[in-house]
C-alpha atoms as a PDB file:
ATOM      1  CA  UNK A   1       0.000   0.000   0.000  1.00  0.00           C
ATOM      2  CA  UNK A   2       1.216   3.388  -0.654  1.00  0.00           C
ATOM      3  CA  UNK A   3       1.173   6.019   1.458  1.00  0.00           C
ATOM      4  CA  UNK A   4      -1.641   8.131   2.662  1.00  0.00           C
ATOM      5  CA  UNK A   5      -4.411   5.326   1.171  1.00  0.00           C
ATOM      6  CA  UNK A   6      -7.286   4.608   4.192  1.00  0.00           C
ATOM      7  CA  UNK A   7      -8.355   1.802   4.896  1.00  0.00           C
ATOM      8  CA  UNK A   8     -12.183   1.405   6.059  1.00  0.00           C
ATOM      9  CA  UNK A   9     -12.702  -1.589   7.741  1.00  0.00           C
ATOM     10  CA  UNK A  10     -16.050  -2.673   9.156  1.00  0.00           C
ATOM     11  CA  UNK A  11     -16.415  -5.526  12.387  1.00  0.00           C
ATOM     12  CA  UNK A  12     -19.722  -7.001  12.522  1.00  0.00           C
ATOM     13  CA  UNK A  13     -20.759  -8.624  15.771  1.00  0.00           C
ATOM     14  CA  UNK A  14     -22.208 -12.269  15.679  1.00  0.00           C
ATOM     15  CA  UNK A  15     -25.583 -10.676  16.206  1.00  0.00           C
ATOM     16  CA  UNK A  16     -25.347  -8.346  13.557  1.00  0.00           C
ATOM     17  CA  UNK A  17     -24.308 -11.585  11.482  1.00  0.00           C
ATOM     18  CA  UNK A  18     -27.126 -13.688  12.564  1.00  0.00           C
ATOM     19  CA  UNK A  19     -30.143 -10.812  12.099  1.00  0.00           C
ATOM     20  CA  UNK A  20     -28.313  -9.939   8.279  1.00  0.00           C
ATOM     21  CA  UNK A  21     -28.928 -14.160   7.742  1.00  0.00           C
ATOM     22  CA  UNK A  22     -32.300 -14.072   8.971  1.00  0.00           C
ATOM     23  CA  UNK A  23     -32.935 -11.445   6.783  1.00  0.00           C
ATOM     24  CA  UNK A  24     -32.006 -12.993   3.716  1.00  0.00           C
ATOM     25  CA  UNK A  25     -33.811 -16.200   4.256  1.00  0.00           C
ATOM     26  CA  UNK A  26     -36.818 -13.874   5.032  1.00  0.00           C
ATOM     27  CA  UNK A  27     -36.606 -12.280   2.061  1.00  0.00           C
ATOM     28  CA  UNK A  28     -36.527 -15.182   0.219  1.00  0.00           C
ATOM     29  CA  UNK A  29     -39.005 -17.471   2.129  1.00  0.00           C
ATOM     30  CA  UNK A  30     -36.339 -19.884   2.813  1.00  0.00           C
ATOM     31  CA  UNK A  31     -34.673 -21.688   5.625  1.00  0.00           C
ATOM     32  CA  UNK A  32     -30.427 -22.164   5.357  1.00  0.00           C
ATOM     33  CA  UNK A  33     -30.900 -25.305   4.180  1.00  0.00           C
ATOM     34  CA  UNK A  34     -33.351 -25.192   1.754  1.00  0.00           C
ATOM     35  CA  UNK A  35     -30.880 -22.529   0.237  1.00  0.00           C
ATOM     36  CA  UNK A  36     -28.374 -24.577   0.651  1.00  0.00           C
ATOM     37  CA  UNK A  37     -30.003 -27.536  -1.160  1.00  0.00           C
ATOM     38  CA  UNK A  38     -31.042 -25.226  -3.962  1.00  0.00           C
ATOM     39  CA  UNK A  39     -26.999 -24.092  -4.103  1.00  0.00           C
ATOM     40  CA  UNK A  40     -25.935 -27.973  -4.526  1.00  0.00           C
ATOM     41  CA  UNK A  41     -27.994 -28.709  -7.006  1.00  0.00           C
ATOM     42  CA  UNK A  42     -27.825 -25.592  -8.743  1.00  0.00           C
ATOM     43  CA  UNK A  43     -31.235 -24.473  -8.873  1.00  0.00           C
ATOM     44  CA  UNK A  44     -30.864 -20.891  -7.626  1.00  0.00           C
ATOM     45  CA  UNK A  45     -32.067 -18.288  -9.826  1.00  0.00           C
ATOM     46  CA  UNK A  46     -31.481 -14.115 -10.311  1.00  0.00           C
ATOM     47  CA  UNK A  47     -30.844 -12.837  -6.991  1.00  0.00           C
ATOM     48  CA  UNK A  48     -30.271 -16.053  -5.315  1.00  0.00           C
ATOM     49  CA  UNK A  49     -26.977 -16.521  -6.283  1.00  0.00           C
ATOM     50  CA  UNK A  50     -25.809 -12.911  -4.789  1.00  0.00           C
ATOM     51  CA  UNK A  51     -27.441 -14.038  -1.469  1.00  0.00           C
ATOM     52  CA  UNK A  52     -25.988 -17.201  -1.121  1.00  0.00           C
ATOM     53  CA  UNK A  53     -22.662 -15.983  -1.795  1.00  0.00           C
ATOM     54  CA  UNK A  54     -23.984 -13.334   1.615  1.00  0.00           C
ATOM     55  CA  UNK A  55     -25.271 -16.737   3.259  1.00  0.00           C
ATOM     56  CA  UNK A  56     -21.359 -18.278   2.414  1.00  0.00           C
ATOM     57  CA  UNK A  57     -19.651 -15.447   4.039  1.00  0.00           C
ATOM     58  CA  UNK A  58     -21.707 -14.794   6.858  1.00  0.00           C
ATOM     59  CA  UNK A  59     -21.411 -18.457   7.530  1.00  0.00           C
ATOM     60  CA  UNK A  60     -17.690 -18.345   7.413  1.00  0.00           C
ATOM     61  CA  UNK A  61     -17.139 -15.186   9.640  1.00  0.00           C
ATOM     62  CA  UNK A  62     -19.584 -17.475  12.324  1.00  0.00           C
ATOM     63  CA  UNK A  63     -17.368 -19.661  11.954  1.00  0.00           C
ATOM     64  CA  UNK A  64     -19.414 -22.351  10.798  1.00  0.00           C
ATOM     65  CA  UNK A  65     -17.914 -23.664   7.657  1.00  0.00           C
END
């Protein structure tokens, strides 16, 4: 990095993590692993495939993956 560049980063508490989840598979009318059977077999459509890459990382910052 050169000098002078900032640098914003954001923490997001496991709360925060677990309400931005909910609110996905609320939006979607979905439970985690319905999405994630729809993922493996590759039967998400449109917008799907931005939220499960959200449902992937919020998964991995939880530490669940």
């Amino acid at each position: 990095m050169g000098g002078g560049e900032v640098i914003n980063v954001r923490t997001y508490s496991a709360e925060e993590l677990v309400a931005r989840r909910r609110g996905i598979l609320d939006q979607f009318g979905m439970t985690l692993d319905e999405f994630r059977q729809r993922a493996e077999t590759y039967s998400l459509r449109g917008r799907e495939y931005d939220a499960w890459d959200d449902l992937s990382d919020i998964e991995f910052l939880l530490g669940e993956s």
